[in-house]
C-alpha atoms as a PDB file:
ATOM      1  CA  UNK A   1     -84.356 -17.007 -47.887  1.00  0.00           C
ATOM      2  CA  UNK A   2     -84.877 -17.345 -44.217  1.00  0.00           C
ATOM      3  CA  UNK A   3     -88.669 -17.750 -42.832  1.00  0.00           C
ATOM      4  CA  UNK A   4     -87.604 -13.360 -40.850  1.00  0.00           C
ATOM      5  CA  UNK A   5     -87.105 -12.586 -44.492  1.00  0.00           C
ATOM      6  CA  UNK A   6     -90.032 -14.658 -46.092  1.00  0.00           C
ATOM      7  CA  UNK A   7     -92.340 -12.800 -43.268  1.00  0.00           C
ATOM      8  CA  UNK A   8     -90.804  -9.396 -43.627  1.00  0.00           C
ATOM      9  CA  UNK A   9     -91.303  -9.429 -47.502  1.00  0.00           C
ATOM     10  CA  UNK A  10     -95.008 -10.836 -46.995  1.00  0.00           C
ATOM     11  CA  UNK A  11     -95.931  -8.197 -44.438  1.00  0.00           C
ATOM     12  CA  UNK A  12     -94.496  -5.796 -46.771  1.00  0.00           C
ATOM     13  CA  UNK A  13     -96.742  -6.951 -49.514  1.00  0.00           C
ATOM     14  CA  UNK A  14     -99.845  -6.877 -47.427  1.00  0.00           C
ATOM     15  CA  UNK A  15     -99.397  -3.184 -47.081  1.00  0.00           C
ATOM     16  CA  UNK A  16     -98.118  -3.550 -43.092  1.00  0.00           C
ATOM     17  CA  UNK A  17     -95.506  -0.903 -42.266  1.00  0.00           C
ATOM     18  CA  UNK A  18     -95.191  -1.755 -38.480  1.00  0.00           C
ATOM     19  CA  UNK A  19     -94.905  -4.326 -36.412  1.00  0.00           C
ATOM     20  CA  UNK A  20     -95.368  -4.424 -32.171  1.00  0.00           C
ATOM     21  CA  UNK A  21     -93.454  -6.381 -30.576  1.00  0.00           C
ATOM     22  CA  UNK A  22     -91.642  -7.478 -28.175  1.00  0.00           C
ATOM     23  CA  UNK A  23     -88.407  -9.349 -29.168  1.00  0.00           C
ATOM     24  CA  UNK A  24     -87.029 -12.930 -27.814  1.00  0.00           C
ATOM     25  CA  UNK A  25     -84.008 -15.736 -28.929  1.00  0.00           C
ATOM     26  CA  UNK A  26     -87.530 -17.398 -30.606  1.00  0.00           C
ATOM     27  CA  UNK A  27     -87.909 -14.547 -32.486  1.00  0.00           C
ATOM     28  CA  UNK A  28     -84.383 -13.447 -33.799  1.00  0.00           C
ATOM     29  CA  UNK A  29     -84.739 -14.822 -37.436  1.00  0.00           C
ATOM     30  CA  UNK A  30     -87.891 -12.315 -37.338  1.00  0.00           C
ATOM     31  CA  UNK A  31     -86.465  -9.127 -35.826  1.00  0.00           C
ATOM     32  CA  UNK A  32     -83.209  -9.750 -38.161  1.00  0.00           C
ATOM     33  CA  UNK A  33     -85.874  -9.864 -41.044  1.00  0.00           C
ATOM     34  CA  UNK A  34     -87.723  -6.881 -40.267  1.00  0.00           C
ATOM     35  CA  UNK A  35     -84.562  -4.948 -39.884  1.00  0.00           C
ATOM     36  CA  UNK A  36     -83.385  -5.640 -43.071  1.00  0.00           C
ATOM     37  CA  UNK A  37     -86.703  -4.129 -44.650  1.00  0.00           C
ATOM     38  CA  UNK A  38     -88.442  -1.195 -44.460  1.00  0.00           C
ATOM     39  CA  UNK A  39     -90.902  -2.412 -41.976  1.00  0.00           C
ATOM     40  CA  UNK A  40     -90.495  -0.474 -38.837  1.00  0.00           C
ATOM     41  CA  UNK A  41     -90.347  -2.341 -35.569  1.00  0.00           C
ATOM     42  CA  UNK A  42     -92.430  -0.531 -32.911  1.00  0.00           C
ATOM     43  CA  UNK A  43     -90.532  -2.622 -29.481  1.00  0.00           C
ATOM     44  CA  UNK A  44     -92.919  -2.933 -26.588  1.00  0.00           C
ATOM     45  CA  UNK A  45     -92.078  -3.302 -22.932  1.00  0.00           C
ATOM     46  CA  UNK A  46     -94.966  -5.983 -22.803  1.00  0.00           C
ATOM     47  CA  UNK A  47     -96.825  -8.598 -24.740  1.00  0.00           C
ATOM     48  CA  UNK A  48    -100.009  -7.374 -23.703  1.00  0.00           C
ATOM     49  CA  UNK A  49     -98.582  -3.321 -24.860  1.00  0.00           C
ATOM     50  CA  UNK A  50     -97.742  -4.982 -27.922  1.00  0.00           C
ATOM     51  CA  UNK A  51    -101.447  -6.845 -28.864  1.00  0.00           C
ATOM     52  CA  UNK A  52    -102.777  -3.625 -27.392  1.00  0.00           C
ATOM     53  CA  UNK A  53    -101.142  -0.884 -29.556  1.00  0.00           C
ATOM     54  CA  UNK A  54    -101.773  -3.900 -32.711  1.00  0.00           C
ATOM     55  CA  UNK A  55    -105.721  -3.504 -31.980  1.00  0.00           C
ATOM     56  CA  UNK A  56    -105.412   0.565 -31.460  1.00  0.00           C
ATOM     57  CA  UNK A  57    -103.585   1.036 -35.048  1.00  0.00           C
ATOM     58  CA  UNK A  58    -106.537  -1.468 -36.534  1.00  0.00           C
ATOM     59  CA  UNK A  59    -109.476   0.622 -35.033  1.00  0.00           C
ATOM     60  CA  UNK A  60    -107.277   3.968 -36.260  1.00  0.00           C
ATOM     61  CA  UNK A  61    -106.680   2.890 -39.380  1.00  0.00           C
ATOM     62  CA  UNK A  62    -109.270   0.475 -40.999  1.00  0.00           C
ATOM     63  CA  UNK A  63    -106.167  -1.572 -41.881  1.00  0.00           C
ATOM     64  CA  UNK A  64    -105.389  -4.935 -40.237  1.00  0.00           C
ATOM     65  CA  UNK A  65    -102.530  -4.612 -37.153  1.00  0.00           C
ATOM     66  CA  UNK A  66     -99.824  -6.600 -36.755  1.00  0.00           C
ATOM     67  CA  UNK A  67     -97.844  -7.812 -32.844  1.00  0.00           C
ATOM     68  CA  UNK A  68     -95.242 -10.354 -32.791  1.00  0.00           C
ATOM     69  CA  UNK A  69     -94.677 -12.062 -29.719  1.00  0.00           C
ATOM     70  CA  UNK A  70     -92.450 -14.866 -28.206  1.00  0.00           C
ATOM     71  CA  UNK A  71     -93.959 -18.667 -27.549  1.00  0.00           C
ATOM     72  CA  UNK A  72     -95.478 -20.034 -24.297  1.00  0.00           C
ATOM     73  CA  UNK A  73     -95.778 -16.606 -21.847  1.00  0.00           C
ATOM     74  CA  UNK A  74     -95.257 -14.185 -24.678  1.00  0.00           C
ATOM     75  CA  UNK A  75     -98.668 -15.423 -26.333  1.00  0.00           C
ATOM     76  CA  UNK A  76    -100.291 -15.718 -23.371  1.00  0.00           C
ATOM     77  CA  UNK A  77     -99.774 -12.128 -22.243  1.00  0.00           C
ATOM     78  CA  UNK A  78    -100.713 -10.673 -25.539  1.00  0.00           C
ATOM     79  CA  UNK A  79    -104.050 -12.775 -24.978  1.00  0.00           C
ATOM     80  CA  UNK A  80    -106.015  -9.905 -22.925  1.00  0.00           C
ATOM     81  CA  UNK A  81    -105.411  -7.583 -26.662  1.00  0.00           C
ATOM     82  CA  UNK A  82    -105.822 -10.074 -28.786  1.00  0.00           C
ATOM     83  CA  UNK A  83    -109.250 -10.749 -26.798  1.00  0.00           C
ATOM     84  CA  UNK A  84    -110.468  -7.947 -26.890  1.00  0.00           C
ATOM     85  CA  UNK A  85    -109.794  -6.954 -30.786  1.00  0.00           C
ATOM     86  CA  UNK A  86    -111.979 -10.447 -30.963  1.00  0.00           C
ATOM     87  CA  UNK A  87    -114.876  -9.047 -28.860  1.00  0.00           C
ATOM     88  CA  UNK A  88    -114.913  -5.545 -30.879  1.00  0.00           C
ATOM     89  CA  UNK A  89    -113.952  -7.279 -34.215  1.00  0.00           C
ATOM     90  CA  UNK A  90    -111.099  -5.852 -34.682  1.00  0.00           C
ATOM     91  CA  UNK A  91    -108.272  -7.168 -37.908  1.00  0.00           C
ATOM     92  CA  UNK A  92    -104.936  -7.943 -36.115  1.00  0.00           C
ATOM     93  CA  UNK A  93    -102.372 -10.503 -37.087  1.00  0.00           C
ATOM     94  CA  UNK A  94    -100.558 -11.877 -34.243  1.00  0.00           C
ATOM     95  CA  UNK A  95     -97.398 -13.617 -35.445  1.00  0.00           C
ATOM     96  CA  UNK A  96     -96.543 -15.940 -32.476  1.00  0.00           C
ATOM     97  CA  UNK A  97     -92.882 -17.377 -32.124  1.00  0.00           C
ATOM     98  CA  UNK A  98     -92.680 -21.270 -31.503  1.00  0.00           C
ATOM     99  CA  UNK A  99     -90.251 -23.328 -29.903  1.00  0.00           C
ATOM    100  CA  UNK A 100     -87.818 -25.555 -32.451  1.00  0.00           C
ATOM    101  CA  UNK A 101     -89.685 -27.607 -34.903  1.00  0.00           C
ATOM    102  CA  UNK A 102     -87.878 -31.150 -33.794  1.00  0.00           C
ATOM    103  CA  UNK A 103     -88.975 -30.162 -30.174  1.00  0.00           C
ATOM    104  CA  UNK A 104     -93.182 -29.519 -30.726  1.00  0.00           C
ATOM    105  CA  UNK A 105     -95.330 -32.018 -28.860  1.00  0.00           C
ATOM    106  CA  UNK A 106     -92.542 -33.856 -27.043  1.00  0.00           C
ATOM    107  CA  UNK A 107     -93.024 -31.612 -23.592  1.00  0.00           C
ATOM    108  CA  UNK A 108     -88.770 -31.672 -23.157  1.00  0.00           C
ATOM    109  CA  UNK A 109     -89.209 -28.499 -21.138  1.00  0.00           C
ATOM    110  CA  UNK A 110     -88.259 -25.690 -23.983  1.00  0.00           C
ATOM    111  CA  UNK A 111     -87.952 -22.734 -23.232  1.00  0.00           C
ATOM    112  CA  UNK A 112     -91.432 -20.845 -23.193  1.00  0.00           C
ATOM    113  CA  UNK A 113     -92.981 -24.526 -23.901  1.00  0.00           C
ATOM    114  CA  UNK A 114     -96.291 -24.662 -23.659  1.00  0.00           C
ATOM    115  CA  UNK A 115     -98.920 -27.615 -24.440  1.00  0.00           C
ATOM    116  CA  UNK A 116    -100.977 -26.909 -27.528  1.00  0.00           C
ATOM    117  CA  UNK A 117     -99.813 -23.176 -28.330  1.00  0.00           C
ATOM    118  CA  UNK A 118    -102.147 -23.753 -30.945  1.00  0.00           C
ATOM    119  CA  UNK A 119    -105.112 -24.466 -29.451  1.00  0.00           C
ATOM    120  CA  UNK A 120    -104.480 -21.664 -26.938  1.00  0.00           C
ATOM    121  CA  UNK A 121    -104.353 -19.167 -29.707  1.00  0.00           C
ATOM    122  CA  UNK A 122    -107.416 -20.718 -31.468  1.00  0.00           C
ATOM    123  CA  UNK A 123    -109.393 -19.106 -28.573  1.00  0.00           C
ATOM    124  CA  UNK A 124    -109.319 -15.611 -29.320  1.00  0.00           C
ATOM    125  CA  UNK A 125    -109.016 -15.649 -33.331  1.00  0.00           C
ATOM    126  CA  UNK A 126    -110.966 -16.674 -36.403  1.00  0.00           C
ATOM    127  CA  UNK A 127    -107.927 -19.071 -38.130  1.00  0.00           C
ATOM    128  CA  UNK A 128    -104.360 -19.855 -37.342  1.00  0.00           C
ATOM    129  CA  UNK A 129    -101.758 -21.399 -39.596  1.00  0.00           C
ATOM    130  CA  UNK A 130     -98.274 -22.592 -38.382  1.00  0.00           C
ATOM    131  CA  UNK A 131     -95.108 -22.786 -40.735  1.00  0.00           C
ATOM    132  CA  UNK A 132     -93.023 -25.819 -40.924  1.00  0.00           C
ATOM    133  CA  UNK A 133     -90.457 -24.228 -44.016  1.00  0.00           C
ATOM    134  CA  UNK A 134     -89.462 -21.366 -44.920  1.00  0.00           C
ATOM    135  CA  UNK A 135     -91.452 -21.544 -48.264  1.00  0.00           C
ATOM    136  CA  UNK A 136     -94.469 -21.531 -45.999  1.00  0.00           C
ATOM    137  CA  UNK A 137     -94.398 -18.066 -44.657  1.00  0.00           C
ATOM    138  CA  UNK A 138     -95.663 -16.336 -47.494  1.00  0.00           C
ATOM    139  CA  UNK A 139     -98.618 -18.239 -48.068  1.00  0.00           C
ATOM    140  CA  UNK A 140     -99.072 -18.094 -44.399  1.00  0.00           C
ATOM    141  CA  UNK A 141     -99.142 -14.747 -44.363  1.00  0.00           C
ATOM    142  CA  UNK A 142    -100.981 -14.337 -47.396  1.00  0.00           C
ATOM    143  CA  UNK A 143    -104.104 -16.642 -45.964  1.00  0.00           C
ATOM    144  CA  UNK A 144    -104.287 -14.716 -42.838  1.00  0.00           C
ATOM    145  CA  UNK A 145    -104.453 -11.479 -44.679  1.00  0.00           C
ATOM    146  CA  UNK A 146    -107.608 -13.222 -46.683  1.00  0.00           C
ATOM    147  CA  UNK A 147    -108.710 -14.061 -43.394  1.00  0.00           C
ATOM    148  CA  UNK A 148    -108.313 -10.377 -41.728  1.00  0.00           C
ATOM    149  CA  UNK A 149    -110.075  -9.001 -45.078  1.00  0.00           C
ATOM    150  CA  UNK A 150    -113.533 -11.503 -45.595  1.00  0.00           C
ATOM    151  CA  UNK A 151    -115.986 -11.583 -43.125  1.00  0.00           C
ATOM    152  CA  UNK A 152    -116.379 -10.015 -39.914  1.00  0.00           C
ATOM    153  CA  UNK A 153    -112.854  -8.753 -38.854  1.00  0.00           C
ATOM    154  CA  UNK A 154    -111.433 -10.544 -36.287  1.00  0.00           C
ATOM    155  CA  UNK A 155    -107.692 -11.334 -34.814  1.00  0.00           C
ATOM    156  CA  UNK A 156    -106.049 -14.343 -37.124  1.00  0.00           C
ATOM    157  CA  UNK A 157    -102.634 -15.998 -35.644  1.00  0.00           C
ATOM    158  CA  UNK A 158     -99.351 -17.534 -37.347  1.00  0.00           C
ATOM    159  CA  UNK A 159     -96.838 -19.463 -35.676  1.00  0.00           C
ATOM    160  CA  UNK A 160     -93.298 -19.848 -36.769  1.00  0.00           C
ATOM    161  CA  UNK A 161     -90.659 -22.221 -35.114  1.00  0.00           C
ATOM    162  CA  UNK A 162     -87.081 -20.287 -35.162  1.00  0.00           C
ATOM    163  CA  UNK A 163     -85.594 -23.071 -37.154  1.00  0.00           C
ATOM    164  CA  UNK A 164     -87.876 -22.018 -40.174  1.00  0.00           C
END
């Protein structure tokens, strides 16, 4: 099973039936994993549309939202949503692409490389968790649905390499 498919399945059993996003080479073992399930996949013109419309179907619903966006500038424009569904408390799961695993804290100029992604996404949510197998997206997902359920609601962010 490929980490798209792990993630699909997860969201799946979390109750999520969409996903916002907007779709990048970091993300194709995601998209391809959505498609194959019945998740539908909501595709943005914009990071920031995509955290956005994640934090509008939280506050509609009661139930947590979910964007996906690429590494490096894709997080960082979905930062201004994801913000503010931390300010108003709001559950969203942002599901952050990452560049190749072999490639993380070597700064060899990936594409959408960016020091610390991490860190950076630390700033506007209440846990992260990255993947490093396959066999970790499900638990992943799983702990950042604890996450978006205990406590005061808040954003919570994954990040999965496109190797895994």
């Amino acid at each position: 099973m490929t980490g798209g498919e792990a993630l699909a399945r997860q969201l799946v059993r979390e109750g999520v039936s969409q996903v916002f996003g907007v779709p990048g080479v970091q993300l194709d073992f995601a998209v391809d994993g959505l498609a194959r399930s019945e998740l539908t996949f909501v595709n943005t013109r914009h990071e920031q549309a995509a955290s956005y419309m994640a934090d509008g179907a939280a506050r509609t619903t009661g139930d947590p939202g979910v964007c996906m966006v690429v590494p490096g500038p894709g997080l960082l424009n979905a930062m201004a949503g994801l913000s503010t569904a931390y300010a108003c408390s709001s559950p969203v799961l942002c599901v952050a692409g990452q560049i190749p695993s072999n490639t993380l804290g070597r700064s060899l100029g990936m594409l959408h490389e960016v020091r610390d992604q991490s860190a950076i996404l630390g700033t506007v949510t209440k846990w992260t968790g990255s993947a490093r197998r396959a066999e970790d997206v499900p638990r992943l997902v799983n702990d950042a649905f604890k996450q978006l359920r205990s406590g005061r609601p808040q954003p919570v962010g994954i990040e999965i390499p496109p190797d895994v």
